[in-house]
C-alpha atoms as a PDB file:
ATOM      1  CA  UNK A   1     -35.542   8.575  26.331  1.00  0.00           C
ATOM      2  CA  UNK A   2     -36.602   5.572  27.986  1.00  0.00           C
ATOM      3  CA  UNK A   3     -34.876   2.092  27.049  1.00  0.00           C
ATOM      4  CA  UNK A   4     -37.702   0.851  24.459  1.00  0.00           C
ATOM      5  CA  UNK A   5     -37.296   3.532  22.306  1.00  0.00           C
ATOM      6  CA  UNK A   6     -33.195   3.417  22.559  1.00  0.00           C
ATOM      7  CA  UNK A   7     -33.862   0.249  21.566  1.00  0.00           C
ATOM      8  CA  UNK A   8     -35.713   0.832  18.415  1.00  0.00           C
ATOM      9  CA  UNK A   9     -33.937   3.296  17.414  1.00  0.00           C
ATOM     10  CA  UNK A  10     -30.537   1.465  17.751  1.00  0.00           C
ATOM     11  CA  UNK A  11     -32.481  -1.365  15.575  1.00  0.00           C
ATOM     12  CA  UNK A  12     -33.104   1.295  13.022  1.00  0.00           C
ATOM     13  CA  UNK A  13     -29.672   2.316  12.421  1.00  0.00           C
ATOM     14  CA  UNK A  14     -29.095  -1.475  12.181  1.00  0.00           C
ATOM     15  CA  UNK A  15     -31.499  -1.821   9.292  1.00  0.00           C
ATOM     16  CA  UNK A  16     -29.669   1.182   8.085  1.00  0.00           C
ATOM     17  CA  UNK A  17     -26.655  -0.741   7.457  1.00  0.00           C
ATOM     18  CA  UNK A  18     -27.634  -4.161   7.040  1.00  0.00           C
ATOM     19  CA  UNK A  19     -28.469  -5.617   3.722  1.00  0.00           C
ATOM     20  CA  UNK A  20     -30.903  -7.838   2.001  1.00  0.00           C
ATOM     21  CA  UNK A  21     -29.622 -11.035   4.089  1.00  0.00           C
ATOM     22  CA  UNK A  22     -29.119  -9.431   6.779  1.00  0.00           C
ATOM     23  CA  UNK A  23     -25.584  -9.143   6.718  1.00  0.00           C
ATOM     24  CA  UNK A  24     -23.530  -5.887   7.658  1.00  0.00           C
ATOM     25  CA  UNK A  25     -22.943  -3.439   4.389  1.00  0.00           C
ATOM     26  CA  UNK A  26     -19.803  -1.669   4.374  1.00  0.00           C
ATOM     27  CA  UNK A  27     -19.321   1.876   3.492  1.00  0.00           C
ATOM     28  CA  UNK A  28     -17.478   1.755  -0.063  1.00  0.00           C
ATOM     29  CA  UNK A  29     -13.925   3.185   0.208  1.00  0.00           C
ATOM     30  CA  UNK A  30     -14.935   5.424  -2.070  1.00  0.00           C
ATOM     31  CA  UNK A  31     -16.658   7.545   0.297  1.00  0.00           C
ATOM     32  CA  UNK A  32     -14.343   6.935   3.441  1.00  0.00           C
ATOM     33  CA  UNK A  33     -12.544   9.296   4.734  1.00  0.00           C
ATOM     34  CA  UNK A  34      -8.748   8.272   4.210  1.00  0.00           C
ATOM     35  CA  UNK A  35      -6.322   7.669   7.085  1.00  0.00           C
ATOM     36  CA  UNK A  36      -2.864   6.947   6.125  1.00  0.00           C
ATOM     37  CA  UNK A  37      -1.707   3.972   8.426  1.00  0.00           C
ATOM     38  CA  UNK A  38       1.619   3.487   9.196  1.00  0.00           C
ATOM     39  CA  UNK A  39       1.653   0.068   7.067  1.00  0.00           C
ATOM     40  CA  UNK A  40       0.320   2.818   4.677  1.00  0.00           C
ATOM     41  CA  UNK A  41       3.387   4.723   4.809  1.00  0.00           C
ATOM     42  CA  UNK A  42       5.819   2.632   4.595  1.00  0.00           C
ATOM     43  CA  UNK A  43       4.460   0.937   1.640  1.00  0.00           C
ATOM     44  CA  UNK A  44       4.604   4.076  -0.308  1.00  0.00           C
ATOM     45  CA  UNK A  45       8.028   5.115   0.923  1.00  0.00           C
ATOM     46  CA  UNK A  46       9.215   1.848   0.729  1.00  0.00           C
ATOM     47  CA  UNK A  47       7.608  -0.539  -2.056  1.00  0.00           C
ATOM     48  CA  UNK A  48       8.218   2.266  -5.245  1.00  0.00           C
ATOM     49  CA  UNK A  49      11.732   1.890  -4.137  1.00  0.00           C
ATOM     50  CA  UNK A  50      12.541  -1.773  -4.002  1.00  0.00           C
ATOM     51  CA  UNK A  51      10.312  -2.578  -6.890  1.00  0.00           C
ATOM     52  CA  UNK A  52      11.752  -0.132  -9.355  1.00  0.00           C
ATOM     53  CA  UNK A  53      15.298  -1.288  -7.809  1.00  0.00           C
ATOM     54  CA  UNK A  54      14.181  -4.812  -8.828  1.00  0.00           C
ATOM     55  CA  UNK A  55      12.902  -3.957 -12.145  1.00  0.00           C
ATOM     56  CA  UNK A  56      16.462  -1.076 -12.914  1.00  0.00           C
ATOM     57  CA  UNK A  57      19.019  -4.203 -11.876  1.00  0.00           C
ATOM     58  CA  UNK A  58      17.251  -6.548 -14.306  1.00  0.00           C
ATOM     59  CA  UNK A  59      16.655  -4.172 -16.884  1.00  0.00           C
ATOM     60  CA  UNK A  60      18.927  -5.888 -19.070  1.00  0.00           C
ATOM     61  CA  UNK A  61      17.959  -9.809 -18.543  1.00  0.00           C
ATOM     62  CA  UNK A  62      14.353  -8.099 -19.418  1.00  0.00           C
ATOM     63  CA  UNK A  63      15.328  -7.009 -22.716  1.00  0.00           C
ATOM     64  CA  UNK A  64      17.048 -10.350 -23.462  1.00  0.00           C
ATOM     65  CA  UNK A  65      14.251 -11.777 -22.495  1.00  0.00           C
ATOM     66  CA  UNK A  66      11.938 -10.179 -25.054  1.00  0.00           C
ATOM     67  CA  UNK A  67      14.964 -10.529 -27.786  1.00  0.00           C
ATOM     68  CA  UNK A  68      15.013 -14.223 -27.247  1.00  0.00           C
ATOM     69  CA  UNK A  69      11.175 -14.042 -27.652  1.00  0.00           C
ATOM     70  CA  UNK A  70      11.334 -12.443 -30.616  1.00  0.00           C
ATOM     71  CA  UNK A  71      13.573 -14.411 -31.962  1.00  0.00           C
ATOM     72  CA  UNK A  72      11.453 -17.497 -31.413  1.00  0.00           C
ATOM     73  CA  UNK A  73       8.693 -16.420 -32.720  1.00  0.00           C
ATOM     74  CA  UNK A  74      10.532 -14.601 -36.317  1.00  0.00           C
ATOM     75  CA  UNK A  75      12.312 -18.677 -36.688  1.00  0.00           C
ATOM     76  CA  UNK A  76       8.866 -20.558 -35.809  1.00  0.00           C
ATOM     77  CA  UNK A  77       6.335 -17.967 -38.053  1.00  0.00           C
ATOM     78  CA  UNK A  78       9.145 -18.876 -40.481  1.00  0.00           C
ATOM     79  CA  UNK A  79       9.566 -14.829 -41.320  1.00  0.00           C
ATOM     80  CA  UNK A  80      11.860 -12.815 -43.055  1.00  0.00           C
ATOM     81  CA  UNK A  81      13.271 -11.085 -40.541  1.00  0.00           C
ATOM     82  CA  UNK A  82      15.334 -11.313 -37.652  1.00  0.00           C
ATOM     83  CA  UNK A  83      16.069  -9.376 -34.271  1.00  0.00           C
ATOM     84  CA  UNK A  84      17.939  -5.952 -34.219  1.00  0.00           C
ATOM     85  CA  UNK A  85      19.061  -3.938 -31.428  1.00  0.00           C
ATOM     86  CA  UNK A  86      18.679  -0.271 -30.440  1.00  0.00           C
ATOM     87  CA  UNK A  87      20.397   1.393 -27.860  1.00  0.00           C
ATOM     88  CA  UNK A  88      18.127   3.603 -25.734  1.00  0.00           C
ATOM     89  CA  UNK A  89      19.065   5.758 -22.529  1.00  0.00           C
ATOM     90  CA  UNK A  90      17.559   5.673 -19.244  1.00  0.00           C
ATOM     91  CA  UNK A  91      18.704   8.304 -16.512  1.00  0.00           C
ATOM     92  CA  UNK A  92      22.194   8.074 -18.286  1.00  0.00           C
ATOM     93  CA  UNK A  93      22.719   4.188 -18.473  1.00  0.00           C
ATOM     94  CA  UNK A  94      22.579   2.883 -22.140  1.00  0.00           C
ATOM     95  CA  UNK A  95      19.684   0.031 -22.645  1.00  0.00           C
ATOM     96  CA  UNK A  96      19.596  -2.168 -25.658  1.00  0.00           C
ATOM     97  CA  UNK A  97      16.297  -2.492 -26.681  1.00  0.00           C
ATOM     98  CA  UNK A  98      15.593  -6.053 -29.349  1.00  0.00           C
ATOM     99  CA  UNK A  99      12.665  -5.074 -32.385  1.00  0.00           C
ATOM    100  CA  UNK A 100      11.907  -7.575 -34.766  1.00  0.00           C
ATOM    101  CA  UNK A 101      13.431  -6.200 -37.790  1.00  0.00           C
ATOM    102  CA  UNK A 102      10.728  -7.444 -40.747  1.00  0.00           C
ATOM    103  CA  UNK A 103      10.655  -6.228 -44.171  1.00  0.00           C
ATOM    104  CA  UNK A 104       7.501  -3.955 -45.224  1.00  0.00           C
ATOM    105  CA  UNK A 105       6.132  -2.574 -48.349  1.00  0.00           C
ATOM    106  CA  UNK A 106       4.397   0.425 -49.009  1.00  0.00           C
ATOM    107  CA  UNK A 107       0.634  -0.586 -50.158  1.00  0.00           C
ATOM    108  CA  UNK A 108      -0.383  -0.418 -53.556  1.00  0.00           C
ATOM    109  CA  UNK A 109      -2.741   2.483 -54.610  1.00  0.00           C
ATOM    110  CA  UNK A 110      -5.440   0.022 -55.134  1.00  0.00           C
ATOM    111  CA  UNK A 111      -4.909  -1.266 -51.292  1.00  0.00           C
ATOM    112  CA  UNK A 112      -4.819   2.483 -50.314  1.00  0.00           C
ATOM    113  CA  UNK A 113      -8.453   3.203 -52.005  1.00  0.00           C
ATOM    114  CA  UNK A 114      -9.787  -0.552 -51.175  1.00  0.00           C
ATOM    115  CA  UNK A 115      -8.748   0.234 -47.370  1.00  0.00           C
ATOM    116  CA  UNK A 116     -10.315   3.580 -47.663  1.00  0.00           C
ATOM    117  CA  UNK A 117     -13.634   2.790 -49.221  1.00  0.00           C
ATOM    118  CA  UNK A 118     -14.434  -0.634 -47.377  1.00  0.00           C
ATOM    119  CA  UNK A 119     -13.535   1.481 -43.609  1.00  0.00           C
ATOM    120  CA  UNK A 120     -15.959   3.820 -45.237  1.00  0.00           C
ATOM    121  CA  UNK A 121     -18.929   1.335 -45.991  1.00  0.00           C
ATOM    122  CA  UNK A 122     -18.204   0.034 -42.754  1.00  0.00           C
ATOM    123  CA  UNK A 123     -18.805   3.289 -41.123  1.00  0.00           C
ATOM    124  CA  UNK A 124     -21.645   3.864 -42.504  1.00  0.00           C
ATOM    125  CA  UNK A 125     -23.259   0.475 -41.714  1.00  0.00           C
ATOM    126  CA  UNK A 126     -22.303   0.979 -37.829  1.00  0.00           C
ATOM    127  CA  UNK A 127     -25.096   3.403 -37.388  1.00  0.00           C
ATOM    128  CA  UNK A 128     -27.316  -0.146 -37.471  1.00  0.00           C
ATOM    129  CA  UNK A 129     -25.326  -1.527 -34.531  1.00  0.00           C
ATOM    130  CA  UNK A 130     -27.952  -1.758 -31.500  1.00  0.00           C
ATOM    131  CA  UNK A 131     -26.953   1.039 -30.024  1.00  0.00           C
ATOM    132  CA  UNK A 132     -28.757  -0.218 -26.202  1.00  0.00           C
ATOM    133  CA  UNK A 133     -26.465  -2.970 -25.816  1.00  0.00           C
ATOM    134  CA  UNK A 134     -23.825  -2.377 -27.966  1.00  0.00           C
ATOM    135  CA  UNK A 135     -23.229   1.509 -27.477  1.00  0.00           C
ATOM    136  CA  UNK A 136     -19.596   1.162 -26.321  1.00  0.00           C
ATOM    137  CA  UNK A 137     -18.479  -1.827 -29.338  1.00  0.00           C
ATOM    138  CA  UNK A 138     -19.788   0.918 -32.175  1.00  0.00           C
ATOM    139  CA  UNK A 139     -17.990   3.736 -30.647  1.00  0.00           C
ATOM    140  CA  UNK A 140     -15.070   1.466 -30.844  1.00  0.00           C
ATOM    141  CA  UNK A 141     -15.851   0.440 -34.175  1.00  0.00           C
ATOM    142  CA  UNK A 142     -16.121   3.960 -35.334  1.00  0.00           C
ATOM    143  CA  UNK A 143     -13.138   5.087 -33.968  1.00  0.00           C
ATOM    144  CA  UNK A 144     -11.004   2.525 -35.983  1.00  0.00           C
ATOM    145  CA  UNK A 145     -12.341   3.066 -38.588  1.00  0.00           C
ATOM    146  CA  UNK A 146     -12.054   6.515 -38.800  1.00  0.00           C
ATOM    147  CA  UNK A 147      -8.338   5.792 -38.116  1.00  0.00           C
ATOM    148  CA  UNK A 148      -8.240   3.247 -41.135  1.00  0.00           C
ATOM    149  CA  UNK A 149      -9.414   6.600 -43.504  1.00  0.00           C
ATOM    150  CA  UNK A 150      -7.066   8.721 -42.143  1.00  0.00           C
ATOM    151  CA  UNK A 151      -4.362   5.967 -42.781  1.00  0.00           C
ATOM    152  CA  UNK A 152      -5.921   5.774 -46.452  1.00  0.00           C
ATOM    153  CA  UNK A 153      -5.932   9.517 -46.733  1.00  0.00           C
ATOM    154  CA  UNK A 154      -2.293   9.828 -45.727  1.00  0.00           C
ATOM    155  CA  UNK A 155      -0.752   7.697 -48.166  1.00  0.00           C
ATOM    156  CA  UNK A 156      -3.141   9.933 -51.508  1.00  0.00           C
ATOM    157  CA  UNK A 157      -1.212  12.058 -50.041  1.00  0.00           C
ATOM    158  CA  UNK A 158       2.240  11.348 -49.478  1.00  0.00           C
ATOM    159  CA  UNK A 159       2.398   7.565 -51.196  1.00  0.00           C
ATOM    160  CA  UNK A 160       5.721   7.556 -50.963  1.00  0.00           C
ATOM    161  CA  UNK A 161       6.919   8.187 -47.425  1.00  0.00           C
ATOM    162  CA  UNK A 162       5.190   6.266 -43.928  1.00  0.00           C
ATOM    163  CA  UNK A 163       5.441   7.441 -41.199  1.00  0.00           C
ATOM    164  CA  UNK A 164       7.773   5.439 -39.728  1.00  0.00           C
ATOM    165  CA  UNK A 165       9.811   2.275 -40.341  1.00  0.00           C
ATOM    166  CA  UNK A 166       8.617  -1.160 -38.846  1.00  0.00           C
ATOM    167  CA  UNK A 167      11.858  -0.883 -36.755  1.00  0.00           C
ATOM    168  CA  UNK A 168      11.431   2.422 -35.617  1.00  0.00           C
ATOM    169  CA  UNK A 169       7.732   1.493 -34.392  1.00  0.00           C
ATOM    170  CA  UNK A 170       8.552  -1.165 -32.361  1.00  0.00           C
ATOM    171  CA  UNK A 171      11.578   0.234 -30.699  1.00  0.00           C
ATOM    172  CA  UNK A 172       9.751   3.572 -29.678  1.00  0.00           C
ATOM    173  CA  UNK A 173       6.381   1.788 -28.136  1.00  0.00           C
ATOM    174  CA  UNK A 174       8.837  -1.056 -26.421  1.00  0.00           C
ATOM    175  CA  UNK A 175      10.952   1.777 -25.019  1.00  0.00           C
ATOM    176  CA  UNK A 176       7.446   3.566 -23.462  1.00  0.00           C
ATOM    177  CA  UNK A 177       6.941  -0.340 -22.207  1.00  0.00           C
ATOM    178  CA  UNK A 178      10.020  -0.006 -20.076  1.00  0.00           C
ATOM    179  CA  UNK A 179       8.870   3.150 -18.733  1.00  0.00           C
ATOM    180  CA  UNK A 180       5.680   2.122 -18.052  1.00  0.00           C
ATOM    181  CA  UNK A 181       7.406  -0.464 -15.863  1.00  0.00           C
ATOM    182  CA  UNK A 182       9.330   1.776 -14.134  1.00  0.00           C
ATOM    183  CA  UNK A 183       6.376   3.778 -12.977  1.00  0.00           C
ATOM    184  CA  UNK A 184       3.725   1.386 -12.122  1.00  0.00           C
ATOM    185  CA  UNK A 185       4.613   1.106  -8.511  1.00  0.00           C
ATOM    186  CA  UNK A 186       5.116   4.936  -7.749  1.00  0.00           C
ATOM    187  CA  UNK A 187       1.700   5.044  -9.628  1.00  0.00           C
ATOM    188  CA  UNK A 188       0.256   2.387  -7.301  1.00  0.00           C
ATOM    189  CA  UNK A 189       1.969   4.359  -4.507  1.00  0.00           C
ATOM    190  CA  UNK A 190      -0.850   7.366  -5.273  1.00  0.00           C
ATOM    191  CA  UNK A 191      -3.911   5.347  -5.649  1.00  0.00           C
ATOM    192  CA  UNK A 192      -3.720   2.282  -4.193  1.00  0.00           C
ATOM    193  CA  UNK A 193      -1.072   2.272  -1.443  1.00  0.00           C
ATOM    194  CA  UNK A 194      -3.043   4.935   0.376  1.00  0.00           C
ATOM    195  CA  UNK A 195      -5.941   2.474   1.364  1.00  0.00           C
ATOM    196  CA  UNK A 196      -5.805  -0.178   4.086  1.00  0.00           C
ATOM    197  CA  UNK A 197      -5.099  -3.564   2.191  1.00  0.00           C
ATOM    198  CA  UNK A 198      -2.376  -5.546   4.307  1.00  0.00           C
ATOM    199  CA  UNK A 199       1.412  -4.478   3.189  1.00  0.00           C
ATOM    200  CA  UNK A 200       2.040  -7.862   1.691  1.00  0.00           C
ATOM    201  CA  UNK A 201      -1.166  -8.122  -0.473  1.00  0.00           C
ATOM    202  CA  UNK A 202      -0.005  -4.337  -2.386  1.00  0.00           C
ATOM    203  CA  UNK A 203       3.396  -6.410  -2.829  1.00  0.00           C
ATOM    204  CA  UNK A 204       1.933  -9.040  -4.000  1.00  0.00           C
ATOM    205  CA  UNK A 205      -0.568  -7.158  -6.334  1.00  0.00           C
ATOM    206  CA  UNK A 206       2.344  -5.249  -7.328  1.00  0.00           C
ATOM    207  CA  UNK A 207       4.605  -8.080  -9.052  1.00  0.00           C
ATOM    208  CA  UNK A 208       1.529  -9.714 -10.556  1.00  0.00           C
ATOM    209  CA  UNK A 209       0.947  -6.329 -12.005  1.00  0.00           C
ATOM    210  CA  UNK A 210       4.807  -5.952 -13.190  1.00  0.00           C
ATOM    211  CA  UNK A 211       4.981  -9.711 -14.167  1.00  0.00           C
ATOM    212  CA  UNK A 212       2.283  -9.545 -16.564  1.00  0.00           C
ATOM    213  CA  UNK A 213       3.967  -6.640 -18.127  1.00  0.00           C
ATOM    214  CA  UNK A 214       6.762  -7.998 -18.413  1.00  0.00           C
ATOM    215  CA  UNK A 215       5.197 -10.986 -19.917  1.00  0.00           C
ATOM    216  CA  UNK A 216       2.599  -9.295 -22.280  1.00  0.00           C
ATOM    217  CA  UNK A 217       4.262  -6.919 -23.945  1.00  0.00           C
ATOM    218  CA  UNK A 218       7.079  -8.850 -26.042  1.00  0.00           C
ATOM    219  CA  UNK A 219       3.443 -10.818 -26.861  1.00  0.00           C
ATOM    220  CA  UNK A 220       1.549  -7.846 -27.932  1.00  0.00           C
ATOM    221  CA  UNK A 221       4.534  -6.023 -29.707  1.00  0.00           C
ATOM    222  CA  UNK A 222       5.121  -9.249 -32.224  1.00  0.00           C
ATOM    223  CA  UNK A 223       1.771  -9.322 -32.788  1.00  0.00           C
ATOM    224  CA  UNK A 224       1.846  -5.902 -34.265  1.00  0.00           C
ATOM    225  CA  UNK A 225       5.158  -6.238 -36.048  1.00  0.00           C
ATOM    226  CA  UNK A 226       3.206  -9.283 -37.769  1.00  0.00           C
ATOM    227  CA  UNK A 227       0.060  -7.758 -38.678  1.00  0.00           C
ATOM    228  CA  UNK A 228       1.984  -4.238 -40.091  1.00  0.00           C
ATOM    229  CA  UNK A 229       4.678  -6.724 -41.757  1.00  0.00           C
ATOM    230  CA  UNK A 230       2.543  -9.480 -43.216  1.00  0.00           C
ATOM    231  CA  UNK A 231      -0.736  -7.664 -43.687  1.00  0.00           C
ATOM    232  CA  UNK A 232      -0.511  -3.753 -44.459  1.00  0.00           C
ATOM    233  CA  UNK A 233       1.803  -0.575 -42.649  1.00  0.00           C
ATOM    234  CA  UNK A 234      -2.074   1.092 -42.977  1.00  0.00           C
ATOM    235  CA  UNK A 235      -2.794  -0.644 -39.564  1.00  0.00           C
ATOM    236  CA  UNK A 236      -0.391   1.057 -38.055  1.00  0.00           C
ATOM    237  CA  UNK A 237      -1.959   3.673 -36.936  1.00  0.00           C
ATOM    238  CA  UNK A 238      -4.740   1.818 -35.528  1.00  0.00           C
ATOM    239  CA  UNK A 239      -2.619  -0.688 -33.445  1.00  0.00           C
ATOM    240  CA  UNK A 240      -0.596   2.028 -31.905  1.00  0.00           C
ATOM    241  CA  UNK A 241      -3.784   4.302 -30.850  1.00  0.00           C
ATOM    242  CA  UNK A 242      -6.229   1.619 -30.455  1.00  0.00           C
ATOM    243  CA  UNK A 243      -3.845  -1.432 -29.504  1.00  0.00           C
ATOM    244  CA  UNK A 244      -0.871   0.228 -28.061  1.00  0.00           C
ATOM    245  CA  UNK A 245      -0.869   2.732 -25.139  1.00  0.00           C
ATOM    246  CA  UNK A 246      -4.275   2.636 -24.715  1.00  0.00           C
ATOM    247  CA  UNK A 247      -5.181  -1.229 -24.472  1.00  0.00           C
ATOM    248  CA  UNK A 248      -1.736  -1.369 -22.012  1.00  0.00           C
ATOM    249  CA  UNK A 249      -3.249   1.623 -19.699  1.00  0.00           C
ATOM    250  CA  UNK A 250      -6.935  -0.260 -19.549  1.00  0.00           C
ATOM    251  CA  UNK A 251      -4.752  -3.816 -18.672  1.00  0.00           C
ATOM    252  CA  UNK A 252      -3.500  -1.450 -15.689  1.00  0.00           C
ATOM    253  CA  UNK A 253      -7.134  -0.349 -14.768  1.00  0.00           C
ATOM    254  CA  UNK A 254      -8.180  -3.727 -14.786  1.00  0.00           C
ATOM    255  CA  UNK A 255      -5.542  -5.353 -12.740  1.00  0.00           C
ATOM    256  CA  UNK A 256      -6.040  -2.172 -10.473  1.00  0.00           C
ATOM    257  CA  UNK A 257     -10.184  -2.642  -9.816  1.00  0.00           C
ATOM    258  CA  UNK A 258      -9.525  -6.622  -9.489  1.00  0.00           C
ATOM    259  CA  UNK A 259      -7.010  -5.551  -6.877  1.00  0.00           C
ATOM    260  CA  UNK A 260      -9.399  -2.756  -5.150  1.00  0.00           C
ATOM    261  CA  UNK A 261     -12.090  -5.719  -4.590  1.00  0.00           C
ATOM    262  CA  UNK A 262     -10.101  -7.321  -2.262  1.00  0.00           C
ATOM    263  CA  UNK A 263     -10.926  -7.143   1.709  1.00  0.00           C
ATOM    264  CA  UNK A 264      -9.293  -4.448   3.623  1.00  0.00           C
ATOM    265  CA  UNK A 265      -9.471  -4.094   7.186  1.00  0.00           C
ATOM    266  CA  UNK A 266     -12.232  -1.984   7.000  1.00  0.00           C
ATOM    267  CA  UNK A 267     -14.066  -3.843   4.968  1.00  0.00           C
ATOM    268  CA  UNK A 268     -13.953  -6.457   7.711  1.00  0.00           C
ATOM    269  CA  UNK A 269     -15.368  -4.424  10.639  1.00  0.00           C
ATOM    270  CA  UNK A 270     -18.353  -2.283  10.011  1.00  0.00           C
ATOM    271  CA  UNK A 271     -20.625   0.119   8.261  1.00  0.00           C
ATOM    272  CA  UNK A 272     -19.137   3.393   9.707  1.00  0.00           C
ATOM    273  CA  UNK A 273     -15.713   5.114   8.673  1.00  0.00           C
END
């Protein structure tokens, strides 16, 4: 091959991975072929460990925390309530977990038809939501409403017997917020860990992650305890599968693609794996 056409063909391959502009494109992550660097390593071995020691020896300034929250919030809102304690285990150590402790009443059986027949209007009138722009807001839509009938339904039923208390709710989701602190860093440790962001930036992202945790749920769980308290226990159901769990585990996903679109090492260099 003589040197003009080494030449053009090395030009091609430039083309190949240069963009619009230009500029070099990157191979996405997404199709690299993972090597585990030792920075790699030791983050996994090492950051699961001191950040769930962090979070286990503060466990119980946590709690206060969100019990002096709670508190604030029952004495500002001006509620009938106040702040109760439960004691939950974790790996043998006893945990008080604070609930705002708020009165509730069952709904009438005119609330309990009203609910039912104005989620099922509402149903019905989703099949005129645009569905090219606005696909993913009616299957949301539907989806809580079709909880808000089967709330409805429940109570023709059994009229005389939720589910579960106010007290009871908030204590059991708070207590899977404490877990869910416990594991986000061994979860990071699987997905995010493995790829080659500098050791300090999977700290950092890490305790942001952690921090707003820590922050938002005390926020999200008082909001609920308001709405079941001061509105109607029939949106309970739809907070805890719509609002609970779920909205917490997209907040994760979220934090976690904001962190994936920051500059690895690779990203820095070139094209090629």
């Amino acid at each position: 091959m003589d040197k003009k056409a080494a030449e053009f063909i090395a030009k091609l391959l430039r083309l190949r991975q240069s963009g619009t502009h230009g500029t070099v494109v990157p191979m996405h992550r997404a199709l690299r072929r993972i090597r585990l660097e030792p920075s790699s390593i030791l983050a996994i071995i090492l950051l699961p460990v001191f950040f769930d020691l962090l979070l286990w020896v503060n466990l119980k300034p946590i709690t206060e925390l969100w019990g002096a929250f709670f508190d604030f919030w029952i004495s500002k809102l001006h509620l009938v309530g106040h702040v109760s304690y439960a004691t939950m285990k974790i790996l043998g150590t006893s945990m008080p977990i604070p609930f705002p402790d708020l009165p509730t009443t069952l709904p009438s059986h005119y609330a309990v038809w009203g609910n039912g027949l104005v989620s099922l209007a509402l149903l019905a009138l989703t099949k005129f939501i645009p569905q090219k722009n606005y696909l993913p807001a009616s299957y949301i839509a539907r989806v809580a409403l079709i909880i808000q009938i089967s709330a409805s339904l429940y109570f023709l039923i059994k009229p005389e017997s939720p589910p579960y208390e106010l007290g009871v709710y908030i204590e059991g989701i708070l207590t899977l917020g404490l877990y869910l602190l416990l594991l986000l860093s061994p979860l990071l440790a699987l997905i995010y860990y493995i790829f080659d962001f500098p050791f300090w930036r999977k700290g950092a992202a890490t305790a942001l992650v952690i921090v707003y945790f820590i922050i938002a749920l005390p926020f999200q769980y008082m909001l609920h305890a308001l709405i079941i308290s001061s509105v109607s226990i029939l949106f309970m159901p739809v907070l805890y599968l719509l609002f609970g769990a779920l909205l917490n585990t997209l907040m994760f996903v979220s934090w976690y693609v904001w962190a994936m679109t920051w500059a690895g090492k690779t990203d820095k260099s070139s094209f090629t794996d």
